[in-house]
Protein backbone atom coordinates (compact mmCIF):
# COMPACT_ATOMS: atom_id res chain seq x y z
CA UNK A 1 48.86 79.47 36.94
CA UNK A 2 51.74 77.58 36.48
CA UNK A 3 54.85 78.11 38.48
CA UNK A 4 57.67 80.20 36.79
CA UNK A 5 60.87 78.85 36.62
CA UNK A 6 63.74 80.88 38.07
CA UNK A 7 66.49 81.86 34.74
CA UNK A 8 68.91 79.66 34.20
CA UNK A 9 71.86 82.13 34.57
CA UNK A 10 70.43 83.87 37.88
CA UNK A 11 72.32 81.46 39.51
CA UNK A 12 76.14 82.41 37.82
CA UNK A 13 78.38 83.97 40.70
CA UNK A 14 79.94 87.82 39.91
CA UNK A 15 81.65 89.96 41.19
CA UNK A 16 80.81 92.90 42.27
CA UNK A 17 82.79 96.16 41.86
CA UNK A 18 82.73 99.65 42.36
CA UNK A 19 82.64 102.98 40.32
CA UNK A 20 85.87 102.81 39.41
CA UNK A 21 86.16 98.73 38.09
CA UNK A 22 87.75 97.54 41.83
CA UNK A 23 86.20 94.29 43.22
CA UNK A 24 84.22 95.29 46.34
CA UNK A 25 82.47 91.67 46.35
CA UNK A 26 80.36 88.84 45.04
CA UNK A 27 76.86 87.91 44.25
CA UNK A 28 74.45 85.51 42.11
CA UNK A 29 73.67 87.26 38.84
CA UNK A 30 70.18 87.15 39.88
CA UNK A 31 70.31 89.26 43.17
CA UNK A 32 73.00 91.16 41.35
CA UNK A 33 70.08 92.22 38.71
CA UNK A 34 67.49 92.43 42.22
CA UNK A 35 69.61 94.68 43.83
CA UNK A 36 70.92 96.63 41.48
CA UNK A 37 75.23 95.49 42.42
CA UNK A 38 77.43 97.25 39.78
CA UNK A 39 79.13 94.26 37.93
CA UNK A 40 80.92 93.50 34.64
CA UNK A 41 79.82 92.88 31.17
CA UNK A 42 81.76 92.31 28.14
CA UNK A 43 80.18 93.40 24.42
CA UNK A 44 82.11 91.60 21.25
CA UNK A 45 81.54 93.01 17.72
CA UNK A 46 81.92 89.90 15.66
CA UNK A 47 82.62 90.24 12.16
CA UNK A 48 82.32 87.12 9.06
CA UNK A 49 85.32 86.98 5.97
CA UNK A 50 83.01 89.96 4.13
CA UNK A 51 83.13 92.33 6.96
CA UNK A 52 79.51 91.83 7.60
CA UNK A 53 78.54 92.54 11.42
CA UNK A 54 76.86 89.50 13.34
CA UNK A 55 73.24 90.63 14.73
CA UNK A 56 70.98 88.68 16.68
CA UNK A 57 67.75 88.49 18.48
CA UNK A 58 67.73 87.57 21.83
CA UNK A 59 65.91 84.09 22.84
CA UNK A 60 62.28 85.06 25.33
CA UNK A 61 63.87 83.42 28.06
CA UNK A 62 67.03 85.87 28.68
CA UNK A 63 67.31 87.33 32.19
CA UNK A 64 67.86 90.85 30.81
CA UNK A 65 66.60 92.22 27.84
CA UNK A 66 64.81 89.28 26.41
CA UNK A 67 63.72 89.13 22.60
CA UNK A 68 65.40 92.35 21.62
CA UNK A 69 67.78 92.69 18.85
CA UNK A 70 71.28 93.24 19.75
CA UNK A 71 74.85 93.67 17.19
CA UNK A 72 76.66 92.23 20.08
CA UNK A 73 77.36 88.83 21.37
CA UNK A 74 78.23 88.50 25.08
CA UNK A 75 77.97 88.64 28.59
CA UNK A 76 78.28 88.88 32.09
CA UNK A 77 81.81 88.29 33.36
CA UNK A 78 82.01 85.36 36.03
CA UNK A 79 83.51 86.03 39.48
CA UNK A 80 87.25 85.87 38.84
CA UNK A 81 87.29 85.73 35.50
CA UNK A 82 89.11 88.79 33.13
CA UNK A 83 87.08 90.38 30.26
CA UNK A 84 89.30 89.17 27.61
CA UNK A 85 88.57 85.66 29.15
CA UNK A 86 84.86 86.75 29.15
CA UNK A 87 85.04 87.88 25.73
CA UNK A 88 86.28 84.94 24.32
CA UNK A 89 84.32 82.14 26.08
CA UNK A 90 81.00 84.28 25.31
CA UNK A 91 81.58 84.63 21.69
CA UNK A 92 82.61 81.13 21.24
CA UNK A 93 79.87 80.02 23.01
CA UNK A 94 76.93 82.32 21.41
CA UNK A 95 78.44 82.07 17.70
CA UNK A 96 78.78 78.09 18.70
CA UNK A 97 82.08 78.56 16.89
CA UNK A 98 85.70 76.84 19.27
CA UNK A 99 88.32 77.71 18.59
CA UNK A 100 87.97 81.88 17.47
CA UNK A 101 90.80 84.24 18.24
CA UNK A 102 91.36 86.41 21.29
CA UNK A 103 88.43 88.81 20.63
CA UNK A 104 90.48 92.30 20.70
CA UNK A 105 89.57 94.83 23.46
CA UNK A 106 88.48 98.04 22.19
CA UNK A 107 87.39 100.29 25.36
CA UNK A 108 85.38 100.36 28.57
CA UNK A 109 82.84 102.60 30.05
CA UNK A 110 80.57 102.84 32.85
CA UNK A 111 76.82 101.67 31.55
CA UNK A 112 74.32 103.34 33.85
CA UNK A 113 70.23 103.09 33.11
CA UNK A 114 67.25 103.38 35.98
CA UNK A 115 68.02 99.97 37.57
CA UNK A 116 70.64 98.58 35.55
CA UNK A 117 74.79 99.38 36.08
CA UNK A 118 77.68 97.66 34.86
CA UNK A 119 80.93 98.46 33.95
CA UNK A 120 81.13 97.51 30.13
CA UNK A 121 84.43 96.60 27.70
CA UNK A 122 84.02 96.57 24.45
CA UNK A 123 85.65 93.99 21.98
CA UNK A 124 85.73 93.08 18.18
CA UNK A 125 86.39 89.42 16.60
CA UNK A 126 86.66 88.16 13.35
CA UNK A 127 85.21 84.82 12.66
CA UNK A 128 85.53 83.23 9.56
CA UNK A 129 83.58 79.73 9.44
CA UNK A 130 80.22 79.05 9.63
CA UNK A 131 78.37 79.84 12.90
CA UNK A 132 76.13 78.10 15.06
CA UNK A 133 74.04 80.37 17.45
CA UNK A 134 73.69 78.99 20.62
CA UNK A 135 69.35 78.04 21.14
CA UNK A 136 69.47 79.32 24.35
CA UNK A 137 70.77 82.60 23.42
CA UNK A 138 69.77 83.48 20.01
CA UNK A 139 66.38 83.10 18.36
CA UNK A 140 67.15 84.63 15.19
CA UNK A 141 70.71 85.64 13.64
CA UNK A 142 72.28 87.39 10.16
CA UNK A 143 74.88 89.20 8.86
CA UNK A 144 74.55 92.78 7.85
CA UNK A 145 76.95 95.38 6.76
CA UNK A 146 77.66 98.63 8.23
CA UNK A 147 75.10 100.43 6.57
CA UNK A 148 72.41 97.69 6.38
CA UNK A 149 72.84 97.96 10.35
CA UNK A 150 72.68 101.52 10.38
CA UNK A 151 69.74 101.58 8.35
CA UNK A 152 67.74 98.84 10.87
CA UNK A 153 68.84 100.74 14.13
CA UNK A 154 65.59 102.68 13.75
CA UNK A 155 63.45 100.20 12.63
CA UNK A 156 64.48 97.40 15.32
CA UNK A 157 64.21 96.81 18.76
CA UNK A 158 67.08 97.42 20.31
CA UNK A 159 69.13 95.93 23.91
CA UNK A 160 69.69 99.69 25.37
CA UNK A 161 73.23 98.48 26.92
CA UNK A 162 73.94 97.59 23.97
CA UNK A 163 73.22 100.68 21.29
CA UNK A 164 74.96 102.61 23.69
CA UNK A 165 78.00 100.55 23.29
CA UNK A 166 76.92 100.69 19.48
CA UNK A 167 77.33 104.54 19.76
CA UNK A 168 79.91 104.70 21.46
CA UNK A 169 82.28 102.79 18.98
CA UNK A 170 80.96 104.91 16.36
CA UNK A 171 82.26 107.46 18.33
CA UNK A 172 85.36 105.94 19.25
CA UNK A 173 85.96 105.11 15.60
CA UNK A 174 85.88 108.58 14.90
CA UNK A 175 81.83 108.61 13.71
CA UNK A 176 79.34 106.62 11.60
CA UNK A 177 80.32 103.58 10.14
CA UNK A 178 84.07 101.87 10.13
């Protein structure tokens, strides 16, 4: 059997932080995810000139939910860094697009799952050129409006962090769709 090679982001510093948001230390993302630390994530809704809602699939080598669909890009925030610095160096990065404005925070919440917590903020950009998925990240990428993603959200395989930040902004938004 050959030998498996640790994930490339294991090794990513973060900081850790309580139930309320407060830094109560550091760790590598991958004994983060071992140990089950409470860190921070940040979700970014990213939107093309027609309104249409960037969804991907995630590449078979992601730490966490690998090869699942997900209407989010995003990410782990490093040690140090703010969300809306997060936000924007993750959706430049996975849309392969420079230059994209300040992704706009929405809201945060507390994700919680069996093995899996991290404090989550929700953001929304609008990107109007072309974009380049980044290989490592995404496998498989469109566009789809708001009811063409309501309409796959039962049919797909869905990230679980991420749906639930899906529902939530329905929610926020005042219920299905914009």
């Amino acid at each position: 059997m050959a030998e498996q090679q640790e994930p490339r982001s294991a090794g990513e510093l973060l900081d850790i932080v309580d139930e309320t948001d407060r830094v109560v230390g550091q760790a590598l993302r991958g004994e983060a995810y071992a140990r089950n630390l409470r860190h921070r994530c940040v979700f970014v809704l990213a939107r093309d000139a027609a309104d249409r809602i960037f969804v991907h699939r995630r590449t078979a080598e992601k730490l966490v939910f690998p090869s699942l669909h997900d209407m989010f890009v995003g990410g782990v925030v490093g040690a140090g860094e703010s969300y809306e610095e997060a936000a924007l160096r993750e959706a430049e990065e996975e849309l392969g697009v420079p230059g994209l404005p300040r992704p706009v925070p929405l809201f945060k919440f507390l994700y919680e799952a069996p093995g899996q917590t991290w404090w989550s903020y929700v953001h929304e950009v609008r990107c109007s050129r072309p974009v380049a998925p980044q290989v490592e990240e995404v496998a498989w990428h469109t566009f789809l409006t708001d009811e063409e993603l309501a309409e796959r959200l039962t049919e797909w395989t869905w990230v679980p962090d991420g749906l639930e930040a899906y529902r939530r902004l329905q929610e926020w938004r005042g219920g299905p769709g914009r």
